[in-house]
Protein backbone atom coordinates (compact mmCIF):
# COMPACT_ATOMS: atom_id res chain seq x y z
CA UNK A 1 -40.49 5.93 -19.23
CA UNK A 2 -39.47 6.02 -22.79
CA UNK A 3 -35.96 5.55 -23.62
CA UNK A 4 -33.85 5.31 -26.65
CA UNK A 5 -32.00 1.91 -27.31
CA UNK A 6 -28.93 3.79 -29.39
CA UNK A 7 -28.86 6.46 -26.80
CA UNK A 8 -28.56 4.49 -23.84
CA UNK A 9 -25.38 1.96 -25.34
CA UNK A 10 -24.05 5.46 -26.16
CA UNK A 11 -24.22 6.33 -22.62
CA UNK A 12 -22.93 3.18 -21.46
CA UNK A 13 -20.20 3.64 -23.60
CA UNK A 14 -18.94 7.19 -22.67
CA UNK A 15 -19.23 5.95 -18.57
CA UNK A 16 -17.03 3.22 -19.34
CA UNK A 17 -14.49 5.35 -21.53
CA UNK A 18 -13.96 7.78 -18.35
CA UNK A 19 -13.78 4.91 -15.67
CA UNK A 20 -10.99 2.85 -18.35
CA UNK A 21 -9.41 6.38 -18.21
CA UNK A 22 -9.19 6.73 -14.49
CA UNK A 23 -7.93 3.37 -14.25
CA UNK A 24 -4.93 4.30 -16.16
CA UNK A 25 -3.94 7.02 -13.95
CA UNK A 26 -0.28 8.14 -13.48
CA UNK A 27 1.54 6.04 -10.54
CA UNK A 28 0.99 8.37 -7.97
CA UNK A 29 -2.82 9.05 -8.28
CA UNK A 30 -2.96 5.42 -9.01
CA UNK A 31 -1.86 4.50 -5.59
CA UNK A 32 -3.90 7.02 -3.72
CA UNK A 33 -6.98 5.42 -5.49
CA UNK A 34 -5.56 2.04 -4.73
CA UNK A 35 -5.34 2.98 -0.91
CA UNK A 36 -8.77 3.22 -1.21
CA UNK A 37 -9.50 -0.10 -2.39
CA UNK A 38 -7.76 -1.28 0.56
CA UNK A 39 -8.84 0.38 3.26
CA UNK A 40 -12.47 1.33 2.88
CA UNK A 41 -14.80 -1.88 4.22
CA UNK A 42 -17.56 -1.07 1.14
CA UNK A 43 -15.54 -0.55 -2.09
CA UNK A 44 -16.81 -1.33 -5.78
CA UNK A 45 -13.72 -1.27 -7.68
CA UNK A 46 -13.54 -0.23 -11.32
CA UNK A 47 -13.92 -3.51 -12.82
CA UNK A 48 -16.71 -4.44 -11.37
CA UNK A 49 -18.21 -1.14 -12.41
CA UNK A 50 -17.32 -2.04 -16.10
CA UNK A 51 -18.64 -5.29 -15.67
CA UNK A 52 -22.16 -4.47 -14.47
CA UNK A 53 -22.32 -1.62 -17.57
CA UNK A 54 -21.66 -4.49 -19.82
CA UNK A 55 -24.33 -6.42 -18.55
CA UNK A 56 -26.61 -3.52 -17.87
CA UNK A 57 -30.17 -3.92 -20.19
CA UNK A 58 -32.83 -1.24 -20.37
CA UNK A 59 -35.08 -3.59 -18.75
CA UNK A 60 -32.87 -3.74 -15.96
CA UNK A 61 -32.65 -0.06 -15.70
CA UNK A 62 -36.22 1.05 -15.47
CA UNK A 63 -36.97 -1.84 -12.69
CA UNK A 64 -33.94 0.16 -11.06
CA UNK A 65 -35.62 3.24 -11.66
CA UNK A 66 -38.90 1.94 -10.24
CA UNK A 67 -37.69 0.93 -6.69
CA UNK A 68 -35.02 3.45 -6.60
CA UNK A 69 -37.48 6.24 -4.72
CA UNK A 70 -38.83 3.50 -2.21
CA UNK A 71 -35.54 3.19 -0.95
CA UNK A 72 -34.54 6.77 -0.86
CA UNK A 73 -34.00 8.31 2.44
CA UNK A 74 -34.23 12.00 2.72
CA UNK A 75 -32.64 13.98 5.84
CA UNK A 76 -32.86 18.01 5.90
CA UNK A 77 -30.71 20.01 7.41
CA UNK A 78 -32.34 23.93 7.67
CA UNK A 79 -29.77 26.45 8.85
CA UNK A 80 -29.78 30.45 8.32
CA UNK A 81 -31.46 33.79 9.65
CA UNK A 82 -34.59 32.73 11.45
CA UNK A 83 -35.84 32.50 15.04
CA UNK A 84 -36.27 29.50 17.09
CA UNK A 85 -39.72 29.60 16.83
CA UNK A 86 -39.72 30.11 12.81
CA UNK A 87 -37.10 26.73 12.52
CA UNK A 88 -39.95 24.76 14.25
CA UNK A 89 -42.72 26.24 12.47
CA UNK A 90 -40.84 25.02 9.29
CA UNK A 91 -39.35 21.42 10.71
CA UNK A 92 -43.06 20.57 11.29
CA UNK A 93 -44.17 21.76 7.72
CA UNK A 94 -41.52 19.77 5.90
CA UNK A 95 -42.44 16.49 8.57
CA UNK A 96 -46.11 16.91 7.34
CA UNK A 97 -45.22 16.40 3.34
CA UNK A 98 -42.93 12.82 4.04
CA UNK A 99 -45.46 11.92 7.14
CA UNK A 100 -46.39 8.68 5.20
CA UNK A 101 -42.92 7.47 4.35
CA UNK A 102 -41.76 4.18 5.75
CA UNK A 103 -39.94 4.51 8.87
CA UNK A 104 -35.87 3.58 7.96
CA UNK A 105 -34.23 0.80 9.62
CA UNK A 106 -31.32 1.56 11.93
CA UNK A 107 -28.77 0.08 10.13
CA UNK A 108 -29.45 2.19 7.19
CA UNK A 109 -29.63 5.46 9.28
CA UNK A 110 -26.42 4.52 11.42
CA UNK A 111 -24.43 3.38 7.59
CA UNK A 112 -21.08 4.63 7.60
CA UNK A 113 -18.89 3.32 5.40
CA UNK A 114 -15.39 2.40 8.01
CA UNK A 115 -11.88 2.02 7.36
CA UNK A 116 -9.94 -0.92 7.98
CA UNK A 117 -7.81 -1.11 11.06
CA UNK A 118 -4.35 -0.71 9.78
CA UNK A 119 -2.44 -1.98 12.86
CA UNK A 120 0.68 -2.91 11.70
CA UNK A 121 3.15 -2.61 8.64
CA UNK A 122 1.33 -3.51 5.14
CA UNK A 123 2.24 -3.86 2.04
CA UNK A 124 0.72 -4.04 -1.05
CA UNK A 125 2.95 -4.21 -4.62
CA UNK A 126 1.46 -3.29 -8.53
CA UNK A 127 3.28 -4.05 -11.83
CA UNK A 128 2.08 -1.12 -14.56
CA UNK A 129 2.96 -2.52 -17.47
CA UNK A 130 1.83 0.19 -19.75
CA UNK A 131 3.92 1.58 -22.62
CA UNK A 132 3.69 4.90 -20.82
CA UNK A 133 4.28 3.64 -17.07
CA UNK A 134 7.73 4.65 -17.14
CA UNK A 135 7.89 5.97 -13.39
CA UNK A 136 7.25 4.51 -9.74
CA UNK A 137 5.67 5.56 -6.98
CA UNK A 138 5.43 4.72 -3.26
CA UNK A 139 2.45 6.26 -0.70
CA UNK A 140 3.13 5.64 2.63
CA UNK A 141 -0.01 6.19 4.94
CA UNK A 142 0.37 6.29 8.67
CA UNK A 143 -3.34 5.87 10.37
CA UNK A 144 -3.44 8.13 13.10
CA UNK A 145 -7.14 7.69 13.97
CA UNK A 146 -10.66 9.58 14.28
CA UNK A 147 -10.32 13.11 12.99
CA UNK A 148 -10.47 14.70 16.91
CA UNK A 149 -9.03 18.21 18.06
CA UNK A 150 -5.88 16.83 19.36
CA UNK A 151 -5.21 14.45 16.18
CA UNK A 152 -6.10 17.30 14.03
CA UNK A 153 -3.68 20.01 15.77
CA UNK A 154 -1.20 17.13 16.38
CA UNK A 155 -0.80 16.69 12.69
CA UNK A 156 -0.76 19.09 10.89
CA UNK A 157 2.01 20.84 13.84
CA UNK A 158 4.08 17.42 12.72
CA UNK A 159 3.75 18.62 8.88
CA UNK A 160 4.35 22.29 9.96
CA UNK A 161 7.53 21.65 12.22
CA UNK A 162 9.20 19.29 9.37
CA UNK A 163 8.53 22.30 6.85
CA UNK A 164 10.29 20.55 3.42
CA UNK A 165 12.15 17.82 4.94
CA UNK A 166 10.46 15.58 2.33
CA UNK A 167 11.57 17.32 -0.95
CA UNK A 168 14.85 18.43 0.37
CA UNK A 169 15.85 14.78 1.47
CA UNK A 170 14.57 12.80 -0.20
CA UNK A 171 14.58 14.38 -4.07
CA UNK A 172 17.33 16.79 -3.47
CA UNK A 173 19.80 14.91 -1.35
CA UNK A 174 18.91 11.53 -1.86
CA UNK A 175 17.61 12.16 -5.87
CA UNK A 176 14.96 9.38 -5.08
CA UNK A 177 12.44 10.94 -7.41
CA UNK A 178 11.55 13.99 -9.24
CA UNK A 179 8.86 14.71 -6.56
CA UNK A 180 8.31 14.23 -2.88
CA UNK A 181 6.23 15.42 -0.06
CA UNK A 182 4.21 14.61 3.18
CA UNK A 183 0.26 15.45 3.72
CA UNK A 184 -1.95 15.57 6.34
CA UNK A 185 -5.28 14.58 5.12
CA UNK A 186 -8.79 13.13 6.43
CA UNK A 187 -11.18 10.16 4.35
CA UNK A 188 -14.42 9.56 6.02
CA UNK A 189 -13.18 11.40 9.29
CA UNK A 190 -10.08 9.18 10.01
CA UNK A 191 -6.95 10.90 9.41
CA UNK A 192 -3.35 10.17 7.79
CA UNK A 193 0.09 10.96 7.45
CA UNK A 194 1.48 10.03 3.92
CA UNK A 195 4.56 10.42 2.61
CA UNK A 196 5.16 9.88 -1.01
CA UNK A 197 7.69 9.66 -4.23
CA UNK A 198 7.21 9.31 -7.79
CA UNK A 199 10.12 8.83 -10.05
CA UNK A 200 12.08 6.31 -12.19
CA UNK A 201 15.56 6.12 -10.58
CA UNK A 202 14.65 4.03 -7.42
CA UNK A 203 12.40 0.81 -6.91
CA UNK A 204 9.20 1.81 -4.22
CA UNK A 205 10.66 -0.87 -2.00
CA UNK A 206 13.66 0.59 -1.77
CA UNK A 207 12.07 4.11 -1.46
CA UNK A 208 9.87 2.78 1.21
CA UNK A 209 12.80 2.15 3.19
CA UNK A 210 14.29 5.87 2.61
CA UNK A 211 11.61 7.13 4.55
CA UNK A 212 11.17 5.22 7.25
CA UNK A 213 14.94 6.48 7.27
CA UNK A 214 13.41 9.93 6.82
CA UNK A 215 10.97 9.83 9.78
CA UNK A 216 14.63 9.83 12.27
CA UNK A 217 15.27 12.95 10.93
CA UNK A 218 12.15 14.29 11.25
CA UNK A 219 11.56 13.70 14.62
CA UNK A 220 15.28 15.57 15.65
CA UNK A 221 13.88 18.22 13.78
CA UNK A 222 10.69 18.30 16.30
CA UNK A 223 13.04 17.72 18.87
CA UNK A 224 14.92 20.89 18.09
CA UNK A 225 12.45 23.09 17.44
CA UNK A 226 13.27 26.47 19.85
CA UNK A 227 10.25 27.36 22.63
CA UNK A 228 9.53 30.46 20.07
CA UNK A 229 9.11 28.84 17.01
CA UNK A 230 6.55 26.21 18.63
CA UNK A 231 4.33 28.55 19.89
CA UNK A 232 3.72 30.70 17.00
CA UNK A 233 3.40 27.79 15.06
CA UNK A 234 0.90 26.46 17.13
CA UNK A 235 -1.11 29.13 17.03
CA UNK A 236 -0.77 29.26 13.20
CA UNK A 237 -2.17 25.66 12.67
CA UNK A 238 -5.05 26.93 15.59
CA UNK A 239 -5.74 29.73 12.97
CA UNK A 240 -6.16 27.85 9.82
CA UNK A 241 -7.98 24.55 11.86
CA UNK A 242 -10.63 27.34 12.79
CA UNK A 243 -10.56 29.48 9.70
CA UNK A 244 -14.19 30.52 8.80
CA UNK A 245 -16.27 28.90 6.09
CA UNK A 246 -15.38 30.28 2.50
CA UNK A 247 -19.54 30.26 1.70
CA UNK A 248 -23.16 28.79 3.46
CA UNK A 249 -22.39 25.17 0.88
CA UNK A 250 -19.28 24.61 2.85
CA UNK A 251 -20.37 25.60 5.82
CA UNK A 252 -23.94 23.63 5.70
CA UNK A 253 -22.07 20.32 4.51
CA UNK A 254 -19.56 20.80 7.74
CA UNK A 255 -21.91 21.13 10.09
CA UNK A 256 -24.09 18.08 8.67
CA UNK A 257 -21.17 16.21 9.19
CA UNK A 258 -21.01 17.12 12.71
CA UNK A 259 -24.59 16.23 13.35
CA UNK A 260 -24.06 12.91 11.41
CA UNK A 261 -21.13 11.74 13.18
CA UNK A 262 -22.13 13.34 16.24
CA UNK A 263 -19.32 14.78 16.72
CA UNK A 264 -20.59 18.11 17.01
CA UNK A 265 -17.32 20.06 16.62
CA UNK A 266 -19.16 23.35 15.69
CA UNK A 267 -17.11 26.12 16.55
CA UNK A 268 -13.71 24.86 15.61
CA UNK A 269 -12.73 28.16 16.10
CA UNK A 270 -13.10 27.82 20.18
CA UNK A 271 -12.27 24.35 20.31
CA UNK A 272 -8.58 24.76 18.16
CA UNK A 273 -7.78 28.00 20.72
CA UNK A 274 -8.68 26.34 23.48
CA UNK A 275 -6.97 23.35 22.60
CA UNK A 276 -3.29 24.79 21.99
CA UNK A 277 -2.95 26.69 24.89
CA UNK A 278 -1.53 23.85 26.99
CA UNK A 279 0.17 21.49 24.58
CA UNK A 280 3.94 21.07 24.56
CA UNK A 281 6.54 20.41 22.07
CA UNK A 282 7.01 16.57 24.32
CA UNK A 283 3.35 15.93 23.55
CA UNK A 284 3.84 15.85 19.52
CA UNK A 285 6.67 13.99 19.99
CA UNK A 286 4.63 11.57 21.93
CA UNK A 287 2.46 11.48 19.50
CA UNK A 288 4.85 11.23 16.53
CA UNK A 289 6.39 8.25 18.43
CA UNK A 290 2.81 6.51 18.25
CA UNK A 291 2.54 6.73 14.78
CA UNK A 292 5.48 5.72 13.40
CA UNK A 293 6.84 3.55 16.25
CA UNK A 294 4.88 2.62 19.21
CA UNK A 295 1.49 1.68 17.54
CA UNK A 296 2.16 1.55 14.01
CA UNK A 297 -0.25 1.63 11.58
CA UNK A 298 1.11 1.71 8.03
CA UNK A 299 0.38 0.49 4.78
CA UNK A 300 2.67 1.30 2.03
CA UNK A 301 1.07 1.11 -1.78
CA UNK A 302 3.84 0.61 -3.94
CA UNK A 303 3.36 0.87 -8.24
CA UNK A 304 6.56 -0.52 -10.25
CA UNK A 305 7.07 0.88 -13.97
CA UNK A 306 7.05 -1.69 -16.82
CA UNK A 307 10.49 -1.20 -16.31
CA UNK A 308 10.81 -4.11 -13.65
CA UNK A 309 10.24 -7.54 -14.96
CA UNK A 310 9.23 -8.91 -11.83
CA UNK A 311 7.91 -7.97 -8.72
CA UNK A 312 9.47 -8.21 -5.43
CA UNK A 313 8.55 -10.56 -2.86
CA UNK A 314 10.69 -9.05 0.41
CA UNK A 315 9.46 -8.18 3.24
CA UNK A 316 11.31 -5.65 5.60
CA UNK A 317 10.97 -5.12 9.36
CA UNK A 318 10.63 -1.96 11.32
CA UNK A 319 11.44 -2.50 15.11
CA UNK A 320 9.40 -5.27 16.18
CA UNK A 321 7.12 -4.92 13.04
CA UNK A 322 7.33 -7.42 10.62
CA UNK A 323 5.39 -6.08 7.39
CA UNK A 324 3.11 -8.57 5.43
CA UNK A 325 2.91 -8.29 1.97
CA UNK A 326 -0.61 -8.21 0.77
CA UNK A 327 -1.61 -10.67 -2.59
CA UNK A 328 -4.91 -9.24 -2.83
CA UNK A 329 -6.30 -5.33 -2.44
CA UNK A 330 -9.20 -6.69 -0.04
CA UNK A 331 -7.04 -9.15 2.08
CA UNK A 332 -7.03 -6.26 5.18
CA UNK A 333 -11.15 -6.02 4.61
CA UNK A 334 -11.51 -9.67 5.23
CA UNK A 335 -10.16 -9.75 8.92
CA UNK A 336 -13.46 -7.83 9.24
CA UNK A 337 -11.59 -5.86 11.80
CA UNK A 338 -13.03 -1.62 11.61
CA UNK A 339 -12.87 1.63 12.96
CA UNK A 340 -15.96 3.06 14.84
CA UNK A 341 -16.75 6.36 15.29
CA UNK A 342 -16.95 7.51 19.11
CA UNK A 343 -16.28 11.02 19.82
CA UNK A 344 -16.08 11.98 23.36
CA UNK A 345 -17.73 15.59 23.35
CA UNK A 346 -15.57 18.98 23.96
């Protein structure tokens, strides 16, 4: 394989430039890549990325190149209009071509790449001191665990119920920021609760406090919430949990996922119905308890502007939670403590 010197420092060159410019992200998207960092147990951070492009020779590259398809592993996943009998026709023609691959190792066929176990109150604490890093931000995430019905419908009916709680309070009222909101979201098939606020009035420490101030009134609005209002709600998020795949891509890579995880949460559709029908406005509240009280799991990621000269070093207690304020991004990794995957089947 032929390739040309100039072209390939060009190359180099161009993958750095868009990695330096990701690294100077604005606060908020700064944080949310940071959370990775901390959480995920296999994580190459940007530096190091830079570091091996810098060191990177052509020689290097075409022994990569060499090895690269004898550790390949290929998995297919056939789906459509066919019979039984015409899917096993085909699995055993496809088996035939890759009969004389290497069998893969079970480690490498089980990889999944886990989050850290978050129990507790974290905190981890960047200085941006960039002429342009004029605001802060502070992320809150609140592990709630594997991404099951009842954690899915549970969520995302917390987010519902609160409506704009977030923006009203906290930017409106309490003119924290010039933007705030909560999210439900799932990363390799755990799921979170965040709560963030970007602006330049307020420290993130002292914005981190705000909300846990913030989740009080949030739960008396759950609390409050008439017998009417829950149950078409409920059967909203039901709805839009099950909603049908926009096209076959999305719809293959979901139900690969299933298979993978083993999971096997196929027809959402059924499962989200079927799911709703008996839960009560004391079971979110039971669950909201658990993951902001009970069994906390927070970490809060916290960027200061240039506009603070140093950063702070306290450390604030929730309840019986004293938080522990992180000095390196891979100091939860190292406790080697992870979340596995078990399912229990619907």
């Amino acid at each position: 394989m032929e390739i040309n010197p100039k072209q390939f420092e060009l190359i180099k060159d161009e993958m750095k430039n868009q990695i330096k410019s990701q690294m100077n992200l604005v606060p908020v998207l700064r944080a949310y890549v940071k959370f990775f960092t901390i959480i995920l147990r296999d994580f190459v951070n940007y530096d190091t990325i830079i570091e091996t492009l810098d060191n990177l020779t052509i020689e290097h590259f075409k022994n990569f190149i060499h090895s690269l398809f004898e550790r390949v592993n290929l998995k297919f996943f056939i789906h459509g209009s066919m019979s039984k009998k015409e899917a096993k026709i085909l699995s055993k023609d496809i088996t035939k071509l890759y009969k004389s691959s290497k069998p893969i190792s079970n480690k490498a066929k089980n990889y999944m790449n886990q989050h850290a176990d978050l129990s507790g109150y974290f905190i981890f604490r960047e200085h941006l001191n960039k002429s342009y890093n004029i605001n802060h931000a502070v992320l809150n995430f609140y592990q709630i665990g594997q991404e099951t019905i009842p954690n899915i419908i549970k969520a995302n009916l917390v987010k519902a119920l609160c409506g704009y709680i977030y923006f009203t309070e906290l930017r409106i009222k309490e003119q924290l920021g010039y933007t705030a909101k909560g999210k439900v979201f799932s990363e390799g098939n755990i799921i979170y609760y965040m709560i963030m606020v970007q602006g330049s009035t307020k420290t993130p420490d002292f914005m981190d406090l705000r909300i846990e101030n913030l989740l009080k009134k949030m739960r008396e609005r759950i609390a409050n919430t008439d017998q009417k209002k829950f149950e078409k709600m409920k059967n909203s998020i039901a709805r839009r949990v099950g909603r049908r795949d926009r096209n076959i891509k999305i719809r293959t890579f979901r139900l690969w996922n299933e298979i993978i995880l083993k999971r096997y949460y196929f027809n959402m559709k059924k499962l989200a119905k079927k799911y709703v029908r008996h839960i009560k406005l004391s079971d979110v509240l039971t669950f909201f308890d658990k993951m902001v009280i009970k069994d906390l799991k927070k970490l809060s990621v916290q960027e200061f502007s240039k506009n603070v000269k140093k950063l702070p070093t306290n450390k604030p207690k929730i309840k019986q939670y004293q938080s522990i304020l992180m000095k390196r991004a891979d100091e939860i990794r190292r406790r080697k403590k992870f979340i596995k995957f078990n399912y229990d089947r619907q």
